[in-house]
PDB file of N, CA and C in Angstrom:
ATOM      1  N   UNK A   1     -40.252 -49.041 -26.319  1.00  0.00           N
ATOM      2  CA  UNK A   1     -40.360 -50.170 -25.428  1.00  0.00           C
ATOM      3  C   UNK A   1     -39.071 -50.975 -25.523  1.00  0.00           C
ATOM      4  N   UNK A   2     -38.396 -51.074 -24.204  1.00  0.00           N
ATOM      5  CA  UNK A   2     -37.280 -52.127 -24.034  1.00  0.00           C
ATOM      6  C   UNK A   2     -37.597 -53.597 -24.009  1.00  0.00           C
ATOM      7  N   UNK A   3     -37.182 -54.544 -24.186  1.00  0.00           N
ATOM      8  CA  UNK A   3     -37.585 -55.514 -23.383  1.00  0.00           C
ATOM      9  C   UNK A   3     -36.176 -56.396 -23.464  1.00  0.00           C
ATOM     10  N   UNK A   4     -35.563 -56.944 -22.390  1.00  0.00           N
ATOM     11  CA  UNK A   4     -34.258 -57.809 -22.080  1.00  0.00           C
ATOM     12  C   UNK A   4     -34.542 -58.681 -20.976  1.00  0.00           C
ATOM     13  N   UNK A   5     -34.278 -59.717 -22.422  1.00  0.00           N
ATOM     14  CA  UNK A   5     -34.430 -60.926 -21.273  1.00  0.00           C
ATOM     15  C   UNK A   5     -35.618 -61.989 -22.165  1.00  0.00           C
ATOM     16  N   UNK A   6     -36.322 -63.456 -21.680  1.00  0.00           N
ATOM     17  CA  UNK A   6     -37.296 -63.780 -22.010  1.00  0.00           C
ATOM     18  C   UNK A   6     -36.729 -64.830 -23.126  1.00  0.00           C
ATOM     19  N   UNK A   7     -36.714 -65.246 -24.222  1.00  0.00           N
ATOM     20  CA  UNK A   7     -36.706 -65.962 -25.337  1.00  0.00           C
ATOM     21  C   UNK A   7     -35.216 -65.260 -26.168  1.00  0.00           C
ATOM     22  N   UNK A   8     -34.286 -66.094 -25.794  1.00  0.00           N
ATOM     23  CA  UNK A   8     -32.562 -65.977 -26.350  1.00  0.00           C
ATOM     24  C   UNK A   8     -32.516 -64.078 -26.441  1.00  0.00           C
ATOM     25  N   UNK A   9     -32.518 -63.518 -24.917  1.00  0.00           N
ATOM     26  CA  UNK A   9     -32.068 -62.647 -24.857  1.00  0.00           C
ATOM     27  C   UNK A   9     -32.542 -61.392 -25.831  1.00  0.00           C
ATOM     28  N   UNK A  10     -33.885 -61.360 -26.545  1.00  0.00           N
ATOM     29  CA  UNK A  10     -34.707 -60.306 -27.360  1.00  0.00           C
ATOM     30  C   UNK A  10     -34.057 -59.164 -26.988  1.00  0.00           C
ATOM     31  N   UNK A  11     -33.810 -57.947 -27.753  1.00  0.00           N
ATOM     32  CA  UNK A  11     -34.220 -56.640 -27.700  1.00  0.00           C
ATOM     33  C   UNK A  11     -35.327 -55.928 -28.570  1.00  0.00           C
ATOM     34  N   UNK A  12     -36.158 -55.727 -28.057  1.00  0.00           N
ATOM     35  CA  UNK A  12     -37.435 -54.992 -28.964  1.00  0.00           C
ATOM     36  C   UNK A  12     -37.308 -53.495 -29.293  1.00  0.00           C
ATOM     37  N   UNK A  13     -37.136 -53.144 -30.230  1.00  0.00           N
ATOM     38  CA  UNK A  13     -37.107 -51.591 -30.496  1.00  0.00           C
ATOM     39  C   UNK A  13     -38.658 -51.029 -30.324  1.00  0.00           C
ATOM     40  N   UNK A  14     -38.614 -49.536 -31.350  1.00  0.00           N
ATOM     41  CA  UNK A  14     -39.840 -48.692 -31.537  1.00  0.00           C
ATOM     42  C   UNK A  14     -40.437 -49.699 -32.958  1.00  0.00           C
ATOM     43  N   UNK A  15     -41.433 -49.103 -32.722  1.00  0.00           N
ATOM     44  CA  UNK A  15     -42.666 -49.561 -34.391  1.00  0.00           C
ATOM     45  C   UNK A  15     -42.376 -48.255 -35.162  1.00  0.00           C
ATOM     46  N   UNK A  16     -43.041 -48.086 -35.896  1.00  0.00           N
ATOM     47  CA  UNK A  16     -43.311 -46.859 -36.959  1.00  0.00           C
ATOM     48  C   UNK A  16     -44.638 -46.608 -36.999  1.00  0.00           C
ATOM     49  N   UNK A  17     -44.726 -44.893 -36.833  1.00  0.00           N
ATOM     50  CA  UNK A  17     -45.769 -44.307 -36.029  1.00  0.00           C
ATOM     51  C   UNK A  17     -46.016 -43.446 -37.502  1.00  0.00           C
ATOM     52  N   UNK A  18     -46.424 -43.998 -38.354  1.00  0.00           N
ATOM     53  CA  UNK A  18     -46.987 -43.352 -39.491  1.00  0.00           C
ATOM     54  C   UNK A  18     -48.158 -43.293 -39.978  1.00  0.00           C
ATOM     55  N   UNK A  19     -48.826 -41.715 -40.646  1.00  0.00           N
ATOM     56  CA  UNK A  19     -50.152 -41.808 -40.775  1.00  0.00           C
ATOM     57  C   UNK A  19     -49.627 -41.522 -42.079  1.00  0.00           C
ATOM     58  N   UNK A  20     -50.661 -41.928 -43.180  1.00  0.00           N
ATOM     59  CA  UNK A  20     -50.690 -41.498 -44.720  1.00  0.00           C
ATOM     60  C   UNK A  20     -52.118 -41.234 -44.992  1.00  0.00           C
ATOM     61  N   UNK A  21     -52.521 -40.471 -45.888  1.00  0.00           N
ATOM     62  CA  UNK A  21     -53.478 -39.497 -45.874  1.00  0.00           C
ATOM     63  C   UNK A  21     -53.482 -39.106 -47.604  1.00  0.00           C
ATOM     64  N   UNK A  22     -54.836 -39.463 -48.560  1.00  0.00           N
ATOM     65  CA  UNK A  22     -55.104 -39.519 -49.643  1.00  0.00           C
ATOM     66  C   UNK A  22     -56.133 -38.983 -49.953  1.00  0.00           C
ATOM     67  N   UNK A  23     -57.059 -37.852 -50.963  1.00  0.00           N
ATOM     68  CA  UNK A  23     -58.152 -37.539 -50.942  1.00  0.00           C
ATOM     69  C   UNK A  23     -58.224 -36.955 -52.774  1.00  0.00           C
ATOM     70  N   UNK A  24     -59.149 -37.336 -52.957  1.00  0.00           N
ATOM     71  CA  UNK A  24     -58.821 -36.716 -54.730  1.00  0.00           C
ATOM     72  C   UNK A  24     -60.920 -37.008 -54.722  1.00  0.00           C
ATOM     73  N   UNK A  25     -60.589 -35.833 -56.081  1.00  0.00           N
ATOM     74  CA  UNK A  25     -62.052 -35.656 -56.394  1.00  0.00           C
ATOM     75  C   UNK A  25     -61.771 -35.619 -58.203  1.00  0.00           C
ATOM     76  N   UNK A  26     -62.835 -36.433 -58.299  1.00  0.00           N
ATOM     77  CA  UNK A  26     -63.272 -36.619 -59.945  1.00  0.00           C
ATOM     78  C   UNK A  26     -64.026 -35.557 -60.842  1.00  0.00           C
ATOM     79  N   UNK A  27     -63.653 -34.982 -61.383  1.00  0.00           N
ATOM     80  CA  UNK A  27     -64.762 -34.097 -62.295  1.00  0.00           C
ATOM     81  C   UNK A  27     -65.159 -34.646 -64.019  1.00  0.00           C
ATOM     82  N   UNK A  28     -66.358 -34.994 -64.431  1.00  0.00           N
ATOM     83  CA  UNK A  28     -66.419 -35.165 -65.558  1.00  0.00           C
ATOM     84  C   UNK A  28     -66.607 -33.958 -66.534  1.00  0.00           C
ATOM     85  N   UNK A  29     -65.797 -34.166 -67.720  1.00  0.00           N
ATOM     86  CA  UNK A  29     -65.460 -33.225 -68.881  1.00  0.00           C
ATOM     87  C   UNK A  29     -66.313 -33.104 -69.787  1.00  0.00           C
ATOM     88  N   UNK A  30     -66.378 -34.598 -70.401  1.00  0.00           N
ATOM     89  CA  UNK A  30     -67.369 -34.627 -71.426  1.00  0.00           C
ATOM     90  C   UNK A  30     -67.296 -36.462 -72.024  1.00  0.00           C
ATOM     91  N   UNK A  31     -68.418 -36.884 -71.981  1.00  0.00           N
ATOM     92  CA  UNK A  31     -68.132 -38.285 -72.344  1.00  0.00           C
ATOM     93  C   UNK A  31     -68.066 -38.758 -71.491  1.00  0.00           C
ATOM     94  N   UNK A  32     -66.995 -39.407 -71.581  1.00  0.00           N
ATOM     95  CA  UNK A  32     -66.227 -40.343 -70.562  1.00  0.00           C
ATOM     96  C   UNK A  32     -64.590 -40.124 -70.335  1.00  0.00           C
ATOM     97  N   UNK A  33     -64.587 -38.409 -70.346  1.00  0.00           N
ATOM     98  CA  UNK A  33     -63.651 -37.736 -70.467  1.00  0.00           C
ATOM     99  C   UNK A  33     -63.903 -37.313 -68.629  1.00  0.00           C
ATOM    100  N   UNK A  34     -62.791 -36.867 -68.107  1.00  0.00           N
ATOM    101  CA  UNK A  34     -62.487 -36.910 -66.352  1.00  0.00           C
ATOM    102  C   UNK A  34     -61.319 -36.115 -66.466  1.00  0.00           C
ATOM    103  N   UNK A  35     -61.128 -35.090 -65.492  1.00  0.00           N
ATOM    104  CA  UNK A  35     -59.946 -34.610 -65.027  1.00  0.00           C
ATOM    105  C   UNK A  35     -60.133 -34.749 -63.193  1.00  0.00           C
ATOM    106  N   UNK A  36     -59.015 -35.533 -62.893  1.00  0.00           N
ATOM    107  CA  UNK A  36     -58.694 -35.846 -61.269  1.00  0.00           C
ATOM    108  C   UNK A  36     -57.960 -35.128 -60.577  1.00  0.00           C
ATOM    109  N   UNK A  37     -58.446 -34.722 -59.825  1.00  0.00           N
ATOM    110  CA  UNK A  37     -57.518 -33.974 -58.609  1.00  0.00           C
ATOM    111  C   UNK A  37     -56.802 -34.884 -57.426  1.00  0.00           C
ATOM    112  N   UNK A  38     -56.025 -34.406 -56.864  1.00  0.00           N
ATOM    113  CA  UNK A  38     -55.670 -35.423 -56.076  1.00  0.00           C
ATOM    114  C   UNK A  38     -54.728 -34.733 -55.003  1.00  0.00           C
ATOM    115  N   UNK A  39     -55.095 -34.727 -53.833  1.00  0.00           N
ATOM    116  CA  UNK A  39     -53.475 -34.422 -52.554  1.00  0.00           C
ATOM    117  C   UNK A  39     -53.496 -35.402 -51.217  1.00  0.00           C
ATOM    118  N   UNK A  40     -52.056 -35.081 -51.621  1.00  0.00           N
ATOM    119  CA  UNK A  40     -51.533 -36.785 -50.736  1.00  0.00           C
ATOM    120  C   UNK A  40     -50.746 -35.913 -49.392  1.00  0.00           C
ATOM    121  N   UNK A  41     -50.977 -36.705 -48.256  1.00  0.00           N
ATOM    122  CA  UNK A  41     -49.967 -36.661 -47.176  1.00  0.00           C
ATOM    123  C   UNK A  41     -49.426 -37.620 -46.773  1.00  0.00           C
ATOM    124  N   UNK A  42     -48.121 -37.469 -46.432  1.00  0.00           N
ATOM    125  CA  UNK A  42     -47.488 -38.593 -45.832  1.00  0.00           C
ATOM    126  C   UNK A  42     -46.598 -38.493 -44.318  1.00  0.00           C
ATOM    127  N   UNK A  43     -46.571 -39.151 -43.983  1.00  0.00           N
ATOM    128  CA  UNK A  43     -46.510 -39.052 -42.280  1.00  0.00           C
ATOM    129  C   UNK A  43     -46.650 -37.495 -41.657  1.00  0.00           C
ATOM    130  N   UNK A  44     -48.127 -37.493 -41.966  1.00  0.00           N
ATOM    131  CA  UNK A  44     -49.150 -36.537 -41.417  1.00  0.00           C
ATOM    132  C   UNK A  44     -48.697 -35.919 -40.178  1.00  0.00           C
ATOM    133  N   UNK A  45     -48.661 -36.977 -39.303  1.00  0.00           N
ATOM    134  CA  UNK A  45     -48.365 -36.174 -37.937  1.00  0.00           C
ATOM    135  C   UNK A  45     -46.924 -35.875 -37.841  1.00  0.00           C
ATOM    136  N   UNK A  46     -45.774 -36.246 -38.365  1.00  0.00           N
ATOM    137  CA  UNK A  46     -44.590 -35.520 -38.375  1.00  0.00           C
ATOM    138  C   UNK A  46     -44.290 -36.542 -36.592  1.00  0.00           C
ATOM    139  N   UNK A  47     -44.246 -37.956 -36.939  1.00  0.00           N
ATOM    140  CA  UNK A  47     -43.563 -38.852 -35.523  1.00  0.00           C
ATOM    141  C   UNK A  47     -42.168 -39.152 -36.574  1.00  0.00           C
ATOM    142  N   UNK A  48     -41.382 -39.210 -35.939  1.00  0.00           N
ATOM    143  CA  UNK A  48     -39.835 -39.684 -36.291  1.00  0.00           C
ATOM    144  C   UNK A  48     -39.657 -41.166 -36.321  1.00  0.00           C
ATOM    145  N   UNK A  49     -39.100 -42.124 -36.532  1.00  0.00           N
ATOM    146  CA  UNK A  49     -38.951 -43.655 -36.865  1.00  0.00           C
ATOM    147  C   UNK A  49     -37.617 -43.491 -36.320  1.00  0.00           C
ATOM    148  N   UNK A  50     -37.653 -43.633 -35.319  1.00  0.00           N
ATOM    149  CA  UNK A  50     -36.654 -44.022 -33.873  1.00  0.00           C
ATOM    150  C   UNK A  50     -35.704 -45.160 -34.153  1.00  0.00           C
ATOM    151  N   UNK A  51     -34.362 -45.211 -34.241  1.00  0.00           N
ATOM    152  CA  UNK A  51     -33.375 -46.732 -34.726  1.00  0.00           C
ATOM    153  C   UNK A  51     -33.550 -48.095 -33.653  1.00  0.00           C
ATOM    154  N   UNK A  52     -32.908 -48.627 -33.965  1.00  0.00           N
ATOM    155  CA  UNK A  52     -33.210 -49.743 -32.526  1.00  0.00           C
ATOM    156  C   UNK A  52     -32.144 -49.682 -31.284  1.00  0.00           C
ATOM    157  N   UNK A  53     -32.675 -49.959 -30.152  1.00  0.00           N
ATOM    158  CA  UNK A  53     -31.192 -49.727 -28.978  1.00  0.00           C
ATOM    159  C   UNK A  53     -30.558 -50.531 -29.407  1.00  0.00           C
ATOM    160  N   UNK A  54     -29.000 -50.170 -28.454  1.00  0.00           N
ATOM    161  CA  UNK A  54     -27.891 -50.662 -28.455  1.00  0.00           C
ATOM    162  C   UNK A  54     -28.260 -52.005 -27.903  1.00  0.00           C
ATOM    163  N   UNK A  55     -27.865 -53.508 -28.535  1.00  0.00           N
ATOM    164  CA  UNK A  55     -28.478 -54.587 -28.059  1.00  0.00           C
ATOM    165  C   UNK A  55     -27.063 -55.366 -27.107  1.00  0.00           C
ATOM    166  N   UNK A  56     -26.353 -54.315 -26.987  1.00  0.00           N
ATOM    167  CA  UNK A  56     -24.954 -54.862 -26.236  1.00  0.00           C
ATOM    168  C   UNK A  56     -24.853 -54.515 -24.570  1.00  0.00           C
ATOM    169  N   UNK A  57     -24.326 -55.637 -24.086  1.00  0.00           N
ATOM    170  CA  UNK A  57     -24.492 -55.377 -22.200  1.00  0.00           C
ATOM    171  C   UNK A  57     -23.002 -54.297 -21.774  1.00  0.00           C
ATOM    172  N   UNK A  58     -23.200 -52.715 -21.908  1.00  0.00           N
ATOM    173  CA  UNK A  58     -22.571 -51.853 -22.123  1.00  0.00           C
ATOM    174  C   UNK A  58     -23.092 -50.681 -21.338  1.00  0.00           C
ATOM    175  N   UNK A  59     -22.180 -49.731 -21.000  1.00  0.00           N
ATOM    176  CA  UNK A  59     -23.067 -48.119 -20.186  1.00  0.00           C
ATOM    177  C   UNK A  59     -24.075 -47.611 -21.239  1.00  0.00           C
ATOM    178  N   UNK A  60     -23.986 -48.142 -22.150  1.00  0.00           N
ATOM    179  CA  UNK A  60     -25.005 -47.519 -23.588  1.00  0.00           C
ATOM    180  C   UNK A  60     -26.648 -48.324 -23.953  1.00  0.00           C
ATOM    181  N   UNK A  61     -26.400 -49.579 -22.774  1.00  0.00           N
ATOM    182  CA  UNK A  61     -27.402 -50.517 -23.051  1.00  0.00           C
ATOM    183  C   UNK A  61     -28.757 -50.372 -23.579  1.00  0.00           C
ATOM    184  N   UNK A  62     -29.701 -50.103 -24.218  1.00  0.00           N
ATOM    185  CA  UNK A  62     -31.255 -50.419 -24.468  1.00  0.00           C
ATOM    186  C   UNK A  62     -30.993 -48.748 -24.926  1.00  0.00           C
ATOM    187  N   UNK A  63     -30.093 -48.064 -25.037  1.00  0.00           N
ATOM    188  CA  UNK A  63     -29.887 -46.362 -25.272  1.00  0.00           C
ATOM    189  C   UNK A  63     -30.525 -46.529 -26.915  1.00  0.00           C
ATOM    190  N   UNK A  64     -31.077 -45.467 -27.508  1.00  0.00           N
ATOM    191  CA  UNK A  64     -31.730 -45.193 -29.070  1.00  0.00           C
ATOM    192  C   UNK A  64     -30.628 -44.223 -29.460  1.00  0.00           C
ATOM    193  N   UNK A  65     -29.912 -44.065 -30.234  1.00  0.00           N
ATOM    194  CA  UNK A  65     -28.780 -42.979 -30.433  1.00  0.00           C
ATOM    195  C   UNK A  65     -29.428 -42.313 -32.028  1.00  0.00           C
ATOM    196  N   UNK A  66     -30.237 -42.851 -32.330  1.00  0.00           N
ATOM    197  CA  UNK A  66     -30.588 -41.560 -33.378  1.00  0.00           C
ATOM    198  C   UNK A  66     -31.934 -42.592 -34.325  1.00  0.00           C
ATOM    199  N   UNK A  67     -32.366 -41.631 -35.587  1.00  0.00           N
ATOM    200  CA  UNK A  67     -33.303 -42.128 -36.223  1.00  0.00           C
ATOM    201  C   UNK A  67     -33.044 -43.062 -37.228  1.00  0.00           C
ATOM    202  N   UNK A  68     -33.865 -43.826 -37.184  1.00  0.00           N
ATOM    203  CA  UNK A  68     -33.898 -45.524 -38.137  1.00  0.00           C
ATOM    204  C   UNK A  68     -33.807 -44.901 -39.744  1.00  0.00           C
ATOM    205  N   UNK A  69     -32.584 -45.307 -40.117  1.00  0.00           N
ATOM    206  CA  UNK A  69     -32.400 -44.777 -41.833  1.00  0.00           C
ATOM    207  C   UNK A  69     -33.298 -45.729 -42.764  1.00  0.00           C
ATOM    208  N   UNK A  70     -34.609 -45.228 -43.180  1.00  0.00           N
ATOM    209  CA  UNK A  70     -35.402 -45.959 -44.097  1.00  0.00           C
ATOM    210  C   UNK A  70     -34.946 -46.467 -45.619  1.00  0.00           C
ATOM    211  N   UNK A  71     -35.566 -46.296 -46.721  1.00  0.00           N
ATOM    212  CA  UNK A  71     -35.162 -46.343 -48.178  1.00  0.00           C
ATOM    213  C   UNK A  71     -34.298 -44.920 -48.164  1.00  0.00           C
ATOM    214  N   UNK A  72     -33.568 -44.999 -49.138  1.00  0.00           N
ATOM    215  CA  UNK A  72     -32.554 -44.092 -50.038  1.00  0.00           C
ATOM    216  C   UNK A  72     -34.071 -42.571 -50.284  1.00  0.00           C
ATOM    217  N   UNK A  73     -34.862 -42.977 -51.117  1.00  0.00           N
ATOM    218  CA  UNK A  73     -35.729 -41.984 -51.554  1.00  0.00           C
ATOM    219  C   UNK A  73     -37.283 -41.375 -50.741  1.00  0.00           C
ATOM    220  N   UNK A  74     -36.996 -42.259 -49.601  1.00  0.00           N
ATOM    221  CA  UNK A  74     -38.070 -41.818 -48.599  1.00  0.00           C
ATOM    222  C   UNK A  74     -37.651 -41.255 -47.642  1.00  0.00           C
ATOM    223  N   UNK A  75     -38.327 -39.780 -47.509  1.00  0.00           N
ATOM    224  CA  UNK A  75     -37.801 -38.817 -46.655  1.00  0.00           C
ATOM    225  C   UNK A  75     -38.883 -39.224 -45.006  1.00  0.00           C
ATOM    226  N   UNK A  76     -37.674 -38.964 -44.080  1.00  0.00           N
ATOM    227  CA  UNK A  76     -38.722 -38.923 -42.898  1.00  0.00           C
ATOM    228  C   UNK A  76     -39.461 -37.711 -42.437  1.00  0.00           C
ATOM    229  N   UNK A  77     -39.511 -36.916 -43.108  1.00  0.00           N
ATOM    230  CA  UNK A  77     -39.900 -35.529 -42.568  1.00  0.00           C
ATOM    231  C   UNK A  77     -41.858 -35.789 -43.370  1.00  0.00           C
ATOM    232  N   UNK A  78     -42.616 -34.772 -42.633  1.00  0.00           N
ATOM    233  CA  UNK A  78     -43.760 -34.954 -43.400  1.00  0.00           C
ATOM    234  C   UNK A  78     -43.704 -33.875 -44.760  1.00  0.00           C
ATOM    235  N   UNK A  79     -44.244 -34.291 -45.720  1.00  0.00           N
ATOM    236  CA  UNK A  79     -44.411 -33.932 -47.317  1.00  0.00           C
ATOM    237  C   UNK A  79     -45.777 -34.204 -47.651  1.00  0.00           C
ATOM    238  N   UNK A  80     -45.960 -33.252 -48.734  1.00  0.00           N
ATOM    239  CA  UNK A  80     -47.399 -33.050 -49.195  1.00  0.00           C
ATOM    240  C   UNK A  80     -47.413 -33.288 -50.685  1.00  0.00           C
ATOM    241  N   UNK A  81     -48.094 -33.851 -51.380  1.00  0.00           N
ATOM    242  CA  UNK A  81     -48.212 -33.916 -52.861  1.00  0.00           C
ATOM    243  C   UNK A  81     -49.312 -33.444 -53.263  1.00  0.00           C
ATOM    244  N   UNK A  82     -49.847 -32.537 -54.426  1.00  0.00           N
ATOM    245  CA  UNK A  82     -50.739 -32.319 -55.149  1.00  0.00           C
ATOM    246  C   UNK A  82     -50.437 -32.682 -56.891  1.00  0.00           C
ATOM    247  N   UNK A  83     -51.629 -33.112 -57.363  1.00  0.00           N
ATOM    248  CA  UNK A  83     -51.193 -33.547 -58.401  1.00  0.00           C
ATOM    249  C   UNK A  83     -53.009 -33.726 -59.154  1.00  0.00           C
ATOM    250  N   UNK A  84     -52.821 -33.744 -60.648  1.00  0.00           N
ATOM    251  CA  UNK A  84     -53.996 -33.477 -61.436  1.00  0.00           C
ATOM    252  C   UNK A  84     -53.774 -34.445 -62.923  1.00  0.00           C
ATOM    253  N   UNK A  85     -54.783 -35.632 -62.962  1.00  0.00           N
ATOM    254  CA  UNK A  85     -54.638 -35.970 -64.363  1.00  0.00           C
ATOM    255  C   UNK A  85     -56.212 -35.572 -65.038  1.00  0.00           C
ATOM    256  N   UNK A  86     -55.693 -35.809 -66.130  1.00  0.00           N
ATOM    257  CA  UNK A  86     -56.769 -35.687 -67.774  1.00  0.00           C
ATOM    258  C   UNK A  86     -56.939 -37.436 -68.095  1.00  0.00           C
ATOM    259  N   UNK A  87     -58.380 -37.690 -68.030  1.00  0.00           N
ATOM    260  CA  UNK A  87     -58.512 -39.082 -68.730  1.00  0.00           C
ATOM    261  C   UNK A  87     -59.119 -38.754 -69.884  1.00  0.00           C
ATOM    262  N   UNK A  88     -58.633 -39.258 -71.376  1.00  0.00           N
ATOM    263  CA  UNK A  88     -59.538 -39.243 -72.026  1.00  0.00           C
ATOM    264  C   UNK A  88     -59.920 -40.756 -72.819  1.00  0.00           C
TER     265      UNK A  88
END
């Protein structure tokens, strides 16, 4: 969504179109002893996080020229985690 114009000249970019996705199951051992299962998804559906347009009055105007660089260690691609603890 563009929007130009309205309240000191706004440009509105994209949102972030992310699903995250968590499911783990408990098993008891003995006691109050537990081993957890657990698998994680993260941006499930695989949407991209779009940068913001060019906010300059130019042939390039309201244009998106590539994807919004998040944290250093968060990948935009979708990834899956599995993972298992021991409580004792």
């Amino acid at each position: 969504m563009l929007y130009l114009g309205g309240k000191s000249n706004n440009v509105y970019g994209p949102g972030y179109e992310r699903i995250n996705l968590g499911l783990g199951k408990q098993f008891t051992t003995w006691r109050e002893q537990y081993v957890q299962f657990r698998a994680d998804a993260f941006n499930l559906l695989n949407h991209p996080s779009w940068g913001q347009p060019v906010g300059n009055l130019s042939a390039t105007a309201g244009q998106i020229n590539g994807p919004k660089g998040l944290q250093a260690n968060v990948p935009d691609a979708r990834f899956f985690q599995l993972s298992a603890k021991y409580v004792f």
